[in-house]
Protein backbone atom coordinates (compact mmCIF):
# COMPACT_ATOMS: atom_id res chain seq x y z
CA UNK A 1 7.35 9.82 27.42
CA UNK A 2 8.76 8.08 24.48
CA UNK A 3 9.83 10.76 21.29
CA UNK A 4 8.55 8.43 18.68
CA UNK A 5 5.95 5.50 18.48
CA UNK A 6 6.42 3.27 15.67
CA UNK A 7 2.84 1.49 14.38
CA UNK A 8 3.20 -1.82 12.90
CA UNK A 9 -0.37 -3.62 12.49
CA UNK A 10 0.88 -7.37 11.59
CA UNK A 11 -1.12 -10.74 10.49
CA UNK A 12 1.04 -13.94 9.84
CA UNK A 13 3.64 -12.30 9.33
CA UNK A 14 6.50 -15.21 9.68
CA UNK A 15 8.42 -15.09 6.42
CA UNK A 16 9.12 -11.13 6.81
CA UNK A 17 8.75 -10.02 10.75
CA UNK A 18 12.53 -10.69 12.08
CA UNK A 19 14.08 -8.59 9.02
CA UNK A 20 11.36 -6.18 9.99
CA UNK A 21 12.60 -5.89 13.12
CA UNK A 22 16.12 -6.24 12.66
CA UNK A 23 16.09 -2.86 10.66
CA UNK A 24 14.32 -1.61 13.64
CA UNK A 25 16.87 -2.58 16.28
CA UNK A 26 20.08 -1.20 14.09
CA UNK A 27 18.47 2.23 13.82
CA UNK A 28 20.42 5.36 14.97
CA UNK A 29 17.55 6.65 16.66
CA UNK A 30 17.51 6.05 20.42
CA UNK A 31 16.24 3.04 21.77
CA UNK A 32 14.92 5.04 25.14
CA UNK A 33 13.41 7.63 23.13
CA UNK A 34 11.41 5.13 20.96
CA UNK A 35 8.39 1.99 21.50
CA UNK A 36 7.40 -0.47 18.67
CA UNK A 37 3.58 -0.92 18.85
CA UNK A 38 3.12 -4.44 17.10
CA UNK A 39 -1.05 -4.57 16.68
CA UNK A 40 -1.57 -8.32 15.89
CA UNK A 41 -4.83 -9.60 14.29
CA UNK A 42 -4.54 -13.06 15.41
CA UNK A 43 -1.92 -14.66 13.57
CA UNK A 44 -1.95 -18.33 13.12
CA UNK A 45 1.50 -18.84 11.96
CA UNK A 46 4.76 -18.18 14.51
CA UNK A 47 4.37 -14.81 14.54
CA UNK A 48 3.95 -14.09 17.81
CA UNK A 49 6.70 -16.69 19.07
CA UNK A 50 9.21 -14.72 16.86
CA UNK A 51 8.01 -11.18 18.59
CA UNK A 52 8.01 -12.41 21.99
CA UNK A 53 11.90 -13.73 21.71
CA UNK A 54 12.61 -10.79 20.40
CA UNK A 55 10.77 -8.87 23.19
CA UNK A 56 13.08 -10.58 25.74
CA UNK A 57 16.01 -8.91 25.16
CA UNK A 58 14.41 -5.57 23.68
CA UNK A 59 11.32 -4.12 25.68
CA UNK A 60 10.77 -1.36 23.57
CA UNK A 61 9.02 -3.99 20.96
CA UNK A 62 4.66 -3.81 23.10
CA UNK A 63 2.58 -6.26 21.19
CA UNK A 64 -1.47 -5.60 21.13
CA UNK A 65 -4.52 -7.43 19.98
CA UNK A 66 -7.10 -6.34 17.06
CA UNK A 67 -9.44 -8.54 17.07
CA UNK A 68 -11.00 -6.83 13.98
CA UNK A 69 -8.37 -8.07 12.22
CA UNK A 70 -8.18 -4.76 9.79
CA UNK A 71 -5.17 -2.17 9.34
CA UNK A 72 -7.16 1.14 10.30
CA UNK A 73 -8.36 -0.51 13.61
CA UNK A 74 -4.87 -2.05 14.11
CA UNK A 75 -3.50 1.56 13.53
CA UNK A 76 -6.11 3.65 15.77
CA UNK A 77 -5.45 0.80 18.63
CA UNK A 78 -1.41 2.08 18.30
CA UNK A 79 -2.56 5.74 18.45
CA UNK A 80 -4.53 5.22 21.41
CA UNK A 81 -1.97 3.69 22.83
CA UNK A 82 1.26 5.47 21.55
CA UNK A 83 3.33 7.41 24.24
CA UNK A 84 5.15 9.44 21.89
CA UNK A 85 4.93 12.66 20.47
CA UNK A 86 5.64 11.39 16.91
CA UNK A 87 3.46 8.17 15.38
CA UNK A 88 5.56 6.56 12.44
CA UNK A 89 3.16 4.20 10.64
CA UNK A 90 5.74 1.02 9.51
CA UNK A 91 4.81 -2.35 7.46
CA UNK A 92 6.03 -5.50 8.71
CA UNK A 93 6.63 -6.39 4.68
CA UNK A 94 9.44 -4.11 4.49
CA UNK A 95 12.67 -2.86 6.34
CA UNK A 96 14.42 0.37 6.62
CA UNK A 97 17.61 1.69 6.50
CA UNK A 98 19.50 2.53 9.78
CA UNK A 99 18.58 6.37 9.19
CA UNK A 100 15.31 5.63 8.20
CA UNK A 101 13.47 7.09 11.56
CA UNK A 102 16.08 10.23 12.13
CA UNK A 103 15.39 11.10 8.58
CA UNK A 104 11.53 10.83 9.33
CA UNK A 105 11.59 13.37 12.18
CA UNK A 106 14.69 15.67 10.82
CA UNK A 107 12.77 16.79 7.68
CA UNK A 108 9.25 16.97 9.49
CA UNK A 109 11.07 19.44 12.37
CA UNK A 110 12.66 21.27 9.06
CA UNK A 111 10.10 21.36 6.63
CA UNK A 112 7.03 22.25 9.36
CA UNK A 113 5.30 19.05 7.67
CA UNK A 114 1.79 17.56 9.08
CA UNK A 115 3.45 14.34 7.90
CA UNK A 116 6.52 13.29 5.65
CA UNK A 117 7.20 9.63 4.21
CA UNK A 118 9.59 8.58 1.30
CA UNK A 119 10.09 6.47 -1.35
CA UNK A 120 9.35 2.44 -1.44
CA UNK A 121 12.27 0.00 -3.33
CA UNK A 122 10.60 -3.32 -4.14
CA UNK A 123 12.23 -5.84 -3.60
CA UNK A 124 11.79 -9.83 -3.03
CA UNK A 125 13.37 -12.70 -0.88
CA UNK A 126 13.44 -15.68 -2.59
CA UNK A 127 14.63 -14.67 -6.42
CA UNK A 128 12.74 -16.32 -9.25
CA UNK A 129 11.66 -15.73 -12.98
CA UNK A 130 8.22 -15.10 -11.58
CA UNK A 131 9.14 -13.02 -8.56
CA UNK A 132 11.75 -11.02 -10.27
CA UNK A 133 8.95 -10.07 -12.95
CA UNK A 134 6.51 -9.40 -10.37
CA UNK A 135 8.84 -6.67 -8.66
CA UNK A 136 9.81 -5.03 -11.74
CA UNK A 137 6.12 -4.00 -12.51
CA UNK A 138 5.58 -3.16 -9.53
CA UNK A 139 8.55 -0.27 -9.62
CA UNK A 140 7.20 0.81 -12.97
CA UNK A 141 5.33 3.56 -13.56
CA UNK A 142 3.21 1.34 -15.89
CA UNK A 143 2.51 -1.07 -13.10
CA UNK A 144 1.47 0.99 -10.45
CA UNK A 145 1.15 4.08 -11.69
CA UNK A 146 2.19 6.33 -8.16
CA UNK A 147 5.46 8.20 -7.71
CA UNK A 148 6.78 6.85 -4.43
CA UNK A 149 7.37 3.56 -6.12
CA UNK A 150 8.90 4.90 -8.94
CA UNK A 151 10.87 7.42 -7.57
CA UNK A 152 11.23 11.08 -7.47
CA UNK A 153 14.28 13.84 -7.72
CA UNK A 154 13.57 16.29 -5.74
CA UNK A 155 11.82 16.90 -2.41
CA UNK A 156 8.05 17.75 -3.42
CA UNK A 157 4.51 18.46 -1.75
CA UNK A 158 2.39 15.47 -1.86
CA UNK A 159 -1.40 14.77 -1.85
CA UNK A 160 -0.22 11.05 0.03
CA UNK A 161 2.82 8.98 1.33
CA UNK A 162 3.87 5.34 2.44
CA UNK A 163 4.54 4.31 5.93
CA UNK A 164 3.65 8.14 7.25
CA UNK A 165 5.29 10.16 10.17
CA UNK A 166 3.05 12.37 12.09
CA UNK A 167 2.37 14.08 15.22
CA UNK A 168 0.10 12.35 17.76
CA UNK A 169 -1.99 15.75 18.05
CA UNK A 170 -2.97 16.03 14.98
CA UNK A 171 -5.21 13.24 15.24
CA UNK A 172 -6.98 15.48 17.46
CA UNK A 173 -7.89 17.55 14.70
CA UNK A 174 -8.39 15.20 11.58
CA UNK A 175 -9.44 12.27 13.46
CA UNK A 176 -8.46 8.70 13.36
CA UNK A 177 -8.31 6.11 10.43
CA UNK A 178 -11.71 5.19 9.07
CA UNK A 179 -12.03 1.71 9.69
CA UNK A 180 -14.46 1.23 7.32
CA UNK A 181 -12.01 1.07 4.86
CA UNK A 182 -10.30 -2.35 4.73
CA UNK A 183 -7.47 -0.48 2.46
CA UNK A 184 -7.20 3.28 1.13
CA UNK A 185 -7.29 4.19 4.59
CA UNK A 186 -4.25 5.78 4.19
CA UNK A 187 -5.13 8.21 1.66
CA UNK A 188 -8.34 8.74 2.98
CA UNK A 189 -6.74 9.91 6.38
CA UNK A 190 -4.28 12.02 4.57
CA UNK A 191 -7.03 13.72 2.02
CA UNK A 192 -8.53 14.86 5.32
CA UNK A 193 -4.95 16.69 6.61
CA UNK A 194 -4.90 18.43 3.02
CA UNK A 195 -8.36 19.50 3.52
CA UNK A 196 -7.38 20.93 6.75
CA UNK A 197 -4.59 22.57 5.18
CA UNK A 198 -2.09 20.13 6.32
CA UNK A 199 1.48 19.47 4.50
CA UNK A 200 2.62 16.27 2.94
CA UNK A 201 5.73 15.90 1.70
CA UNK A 202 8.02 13.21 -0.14
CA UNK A 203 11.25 12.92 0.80
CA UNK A 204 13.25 11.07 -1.70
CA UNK A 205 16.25 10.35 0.44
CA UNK A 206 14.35 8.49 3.00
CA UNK A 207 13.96 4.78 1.44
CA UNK A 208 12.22 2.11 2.86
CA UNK A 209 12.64 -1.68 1.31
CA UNK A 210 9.02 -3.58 0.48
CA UNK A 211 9.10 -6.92 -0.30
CA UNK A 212 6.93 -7.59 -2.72
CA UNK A 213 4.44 -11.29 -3.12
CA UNK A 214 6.11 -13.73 -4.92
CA UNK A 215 3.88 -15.84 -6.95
CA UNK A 216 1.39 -15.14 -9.64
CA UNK A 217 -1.88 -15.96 -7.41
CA UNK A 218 -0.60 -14.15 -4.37
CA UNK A 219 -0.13 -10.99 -6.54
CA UNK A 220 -3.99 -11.53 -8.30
CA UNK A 221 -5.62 -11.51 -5.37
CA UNK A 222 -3.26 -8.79 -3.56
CA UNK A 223 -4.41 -6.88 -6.64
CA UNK A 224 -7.61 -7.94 -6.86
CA UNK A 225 -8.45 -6.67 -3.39
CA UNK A 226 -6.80 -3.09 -3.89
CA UNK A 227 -9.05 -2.70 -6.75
CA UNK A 228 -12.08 -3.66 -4.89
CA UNK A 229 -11.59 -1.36 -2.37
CA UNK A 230 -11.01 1.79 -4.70
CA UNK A 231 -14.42 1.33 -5.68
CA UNK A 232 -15.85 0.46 -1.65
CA UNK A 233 -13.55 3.60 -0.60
CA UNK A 234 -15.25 5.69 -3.17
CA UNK A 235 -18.50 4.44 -1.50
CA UNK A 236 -18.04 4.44 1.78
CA UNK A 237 -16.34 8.13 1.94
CA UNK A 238 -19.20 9.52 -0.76
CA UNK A 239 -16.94 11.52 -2.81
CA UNK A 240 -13.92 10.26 -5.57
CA UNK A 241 -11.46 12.69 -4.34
CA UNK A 242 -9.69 10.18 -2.26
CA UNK A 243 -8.18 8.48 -5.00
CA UNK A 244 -6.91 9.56 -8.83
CA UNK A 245 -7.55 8.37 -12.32
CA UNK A 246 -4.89 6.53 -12.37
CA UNK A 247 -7.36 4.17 -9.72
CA UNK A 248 -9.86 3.47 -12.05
CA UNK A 249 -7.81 3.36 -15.40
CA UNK A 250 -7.93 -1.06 -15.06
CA UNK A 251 -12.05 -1.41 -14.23
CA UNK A 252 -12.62 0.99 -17.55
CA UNK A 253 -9.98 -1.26 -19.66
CA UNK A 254 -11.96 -3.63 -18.09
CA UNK A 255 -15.35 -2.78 -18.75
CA UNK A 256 -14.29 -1.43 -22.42
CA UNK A 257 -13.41 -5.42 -23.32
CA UNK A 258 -16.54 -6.47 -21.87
CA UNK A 259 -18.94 -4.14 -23.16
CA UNK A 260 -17.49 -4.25 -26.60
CA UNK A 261 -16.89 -8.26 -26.54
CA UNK A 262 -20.87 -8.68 -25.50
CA UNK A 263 -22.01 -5.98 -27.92
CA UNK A 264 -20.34 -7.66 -30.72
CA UNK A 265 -22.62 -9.93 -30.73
CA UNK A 266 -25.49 -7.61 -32.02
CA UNK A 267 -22.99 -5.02 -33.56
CA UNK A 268 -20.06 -6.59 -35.23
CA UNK A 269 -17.86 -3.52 -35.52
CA UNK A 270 -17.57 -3.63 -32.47
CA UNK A 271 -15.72 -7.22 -32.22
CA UNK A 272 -13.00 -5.12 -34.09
CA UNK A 273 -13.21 -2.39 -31.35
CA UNK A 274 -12.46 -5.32 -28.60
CA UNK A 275 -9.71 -6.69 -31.01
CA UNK A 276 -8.14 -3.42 -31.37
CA UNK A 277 -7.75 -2.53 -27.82
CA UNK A 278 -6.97 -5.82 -26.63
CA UNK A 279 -3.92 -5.24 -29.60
CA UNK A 280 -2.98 -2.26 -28.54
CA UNK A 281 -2.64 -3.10 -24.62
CA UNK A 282 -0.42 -6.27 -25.39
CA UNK A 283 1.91 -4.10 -27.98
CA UNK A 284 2.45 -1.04 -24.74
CA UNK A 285 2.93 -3.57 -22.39
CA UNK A 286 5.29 -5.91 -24.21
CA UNK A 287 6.88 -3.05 -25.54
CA UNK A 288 7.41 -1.62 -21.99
CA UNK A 289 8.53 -5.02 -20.94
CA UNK A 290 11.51 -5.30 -23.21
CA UNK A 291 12.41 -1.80 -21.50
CA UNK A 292 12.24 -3.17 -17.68
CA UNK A 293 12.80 -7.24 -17.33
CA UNK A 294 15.55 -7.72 -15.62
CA UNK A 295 16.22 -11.82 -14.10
CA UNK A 296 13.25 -12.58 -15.58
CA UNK A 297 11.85 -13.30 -19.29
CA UNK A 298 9.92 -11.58 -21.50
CA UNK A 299 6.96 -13.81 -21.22
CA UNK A 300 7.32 -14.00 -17.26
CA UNK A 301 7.31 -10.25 -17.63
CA UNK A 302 3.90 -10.02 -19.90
CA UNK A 303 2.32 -12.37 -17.57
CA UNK A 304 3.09 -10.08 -14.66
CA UNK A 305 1.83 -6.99 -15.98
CA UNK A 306 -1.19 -9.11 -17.37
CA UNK A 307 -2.33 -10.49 -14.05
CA UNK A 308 -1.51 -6.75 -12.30
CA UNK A 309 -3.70 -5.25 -13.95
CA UNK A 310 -6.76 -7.24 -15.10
CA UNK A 311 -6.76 -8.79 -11.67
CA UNK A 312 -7.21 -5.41 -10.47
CA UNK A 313 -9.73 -4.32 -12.88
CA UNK A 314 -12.17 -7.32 -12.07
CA UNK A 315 -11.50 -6.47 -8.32
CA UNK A 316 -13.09 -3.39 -9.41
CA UNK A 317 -15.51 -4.88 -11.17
CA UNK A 318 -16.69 -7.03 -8.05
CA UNK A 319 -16.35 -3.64 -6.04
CA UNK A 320 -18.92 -1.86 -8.49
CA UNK A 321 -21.16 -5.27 -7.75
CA UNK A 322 -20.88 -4.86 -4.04
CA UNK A 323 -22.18 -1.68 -4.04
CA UNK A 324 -24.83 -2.76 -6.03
CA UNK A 325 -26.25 -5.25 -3.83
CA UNK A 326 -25.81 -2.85 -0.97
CA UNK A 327 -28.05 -0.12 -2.61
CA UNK A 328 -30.51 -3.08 -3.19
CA UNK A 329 -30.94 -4.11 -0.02
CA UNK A 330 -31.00 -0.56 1.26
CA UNK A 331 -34.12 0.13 -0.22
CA UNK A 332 -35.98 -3.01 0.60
């Protein structure tokens, strides 16, 4: 029986897979105490060719199919599977420090954790004006908004964390990822340890390296769908206390600049309301992006936090729609 099984659910995954599992390879954790579940949902690209050659000269690296395609399926396919006493959930979009999986399973031994993850350092391959913007906002506070991007001092309880480490039993108790939810699953699954009484903590000398989308569009509709799904996950589980305010904050910008836009037309003040917010969003975030652009210009930075967020207030939007026309045709 293996110590640890590491999860990686994976879906044309070319450009970032070998560095992925380069990291993997160079850990100090044992190779015989350790299997690599790679859950593929049909990739197109090469992939698969790139696993298999690596699975030639390293047999830890299993590959299965999900022919649902989606990460909580991918990831309950890996539990079943998983030999090991310890499930550590990685993303093939990132890559991990040589202590990264001894760290995982020191502090969860120490700390008596239910699960224990650490901070995420963006990062990108190819280094442009676009993608250097695109990384800086998203390891701002004003970009994303959660502390494991953004970084944290001190050891501390947490309600969620990336790229979780776990016992296999405790799926036993809480159950497996809800594969309803296309995304959130995470912090769906975890909301149900806490309820449970379980203990999540954030380790902020475990780092892992995410490398971030690199244009404009792929960001938008990376963004788009996260927003989307806040609104579906709020749905689907019947209750908000999955997610935080901090969720939401983009579909009621949103909304405010529609409703008061529309509205104008039959009350003028309120053209001044949309003109005033609208004001006072661009000053914060050019303001903020002064403070943060770094290889990048000021109006590559602007744009970045512009299509972050408004692309992920409309996904809300559309999420709020969907809903709608599934209470519609639930009562017909």
């Amino acid at each position: 029986m293996s110590d640890i099984s590491v999860i990686i659910p994976i879906f044309n995954e070319e450009k970032y897979i070998a560095k992925c599992l380069d990291s993997i390879i160079e850990q100090e954790y044992p190779k015989e105490k350790m299997e690599v579940l790679l859950i593929d949902g049909g990739s197109s690209d090469k992939t698969i060719d790139i696993i298999k050659q690596y699975q030639e000269k390293y047999p830890f690296f299993r590959l299965l199919h999900n022919s649902k395609k989606i990460v909580p399926t991918a990831m309950n396919i890996g539990i079943k599977n998983a030999k090991g006493e310890y499930i550590i959930r990685l993303d093939a979009h990132s890559s991990y420090p040589k202590d990264y999986l001894r760290k995982l399973i020191y502090w969860h031994k120490k700390l008596g954790a239910d699960n224990v993850g650490g901070i995420v350092v963006t990062k990108v391959k190819n280094k442009t004006k676009t993608s250097n913007a695109i990384k800086n906002v998203l390891s701002d506070r004003l970009g994303v908004g959660s502390t494991f991007r953004s970084g944290v001092d001190a050891i501390k309880e947490v309600d969620t964390v990336p790229f979780g480490c776990y016992k296999k039993e405790i799926f036993n108790k809480i159950g497996l990822y809800d594969e309803r939810l296309v995304r959130n699953q995470d912090i769906e699954l975890n909301k149900r340890l806490k309820k449970m009484g379980g203990k999540i903590y954030l380790i902020p000398d475990i780092k892992a390296t995410y490398y971030a989308r690199e244009t404009f569009k792929d960001l938008a509709k990376n963004s788009f769908e996260n927003g989307k799904w806040n609104i579906l996950t709020a749905y689907y589980t019947k209750t908000l206390s999955s997610l935080s305010l901090r969720h939401f904050i983009p579909l009621l910008f949103v909304l405010a600049l529609l409703m008061s836009a529309v509205l104008s037309f039959f009350f003028s003040w309120l053209g001044y309301l949309f003109l005033f917010l609208l004001a006072f969003y661009l000053t914060i975030i050019t303001l903020r992006s002064l403070q943060i652009k770094k290889d990048t210009s000021l109006l590559h930075q602007v744009l970045a936090f512009l299509v972050l967020h408004f692309s992920y207030g409309f996904g809300s939007l559309a999420g709020l729609l969907d809903v709608l026309e599934m209470n519609i045709k639930g009562q017909k």
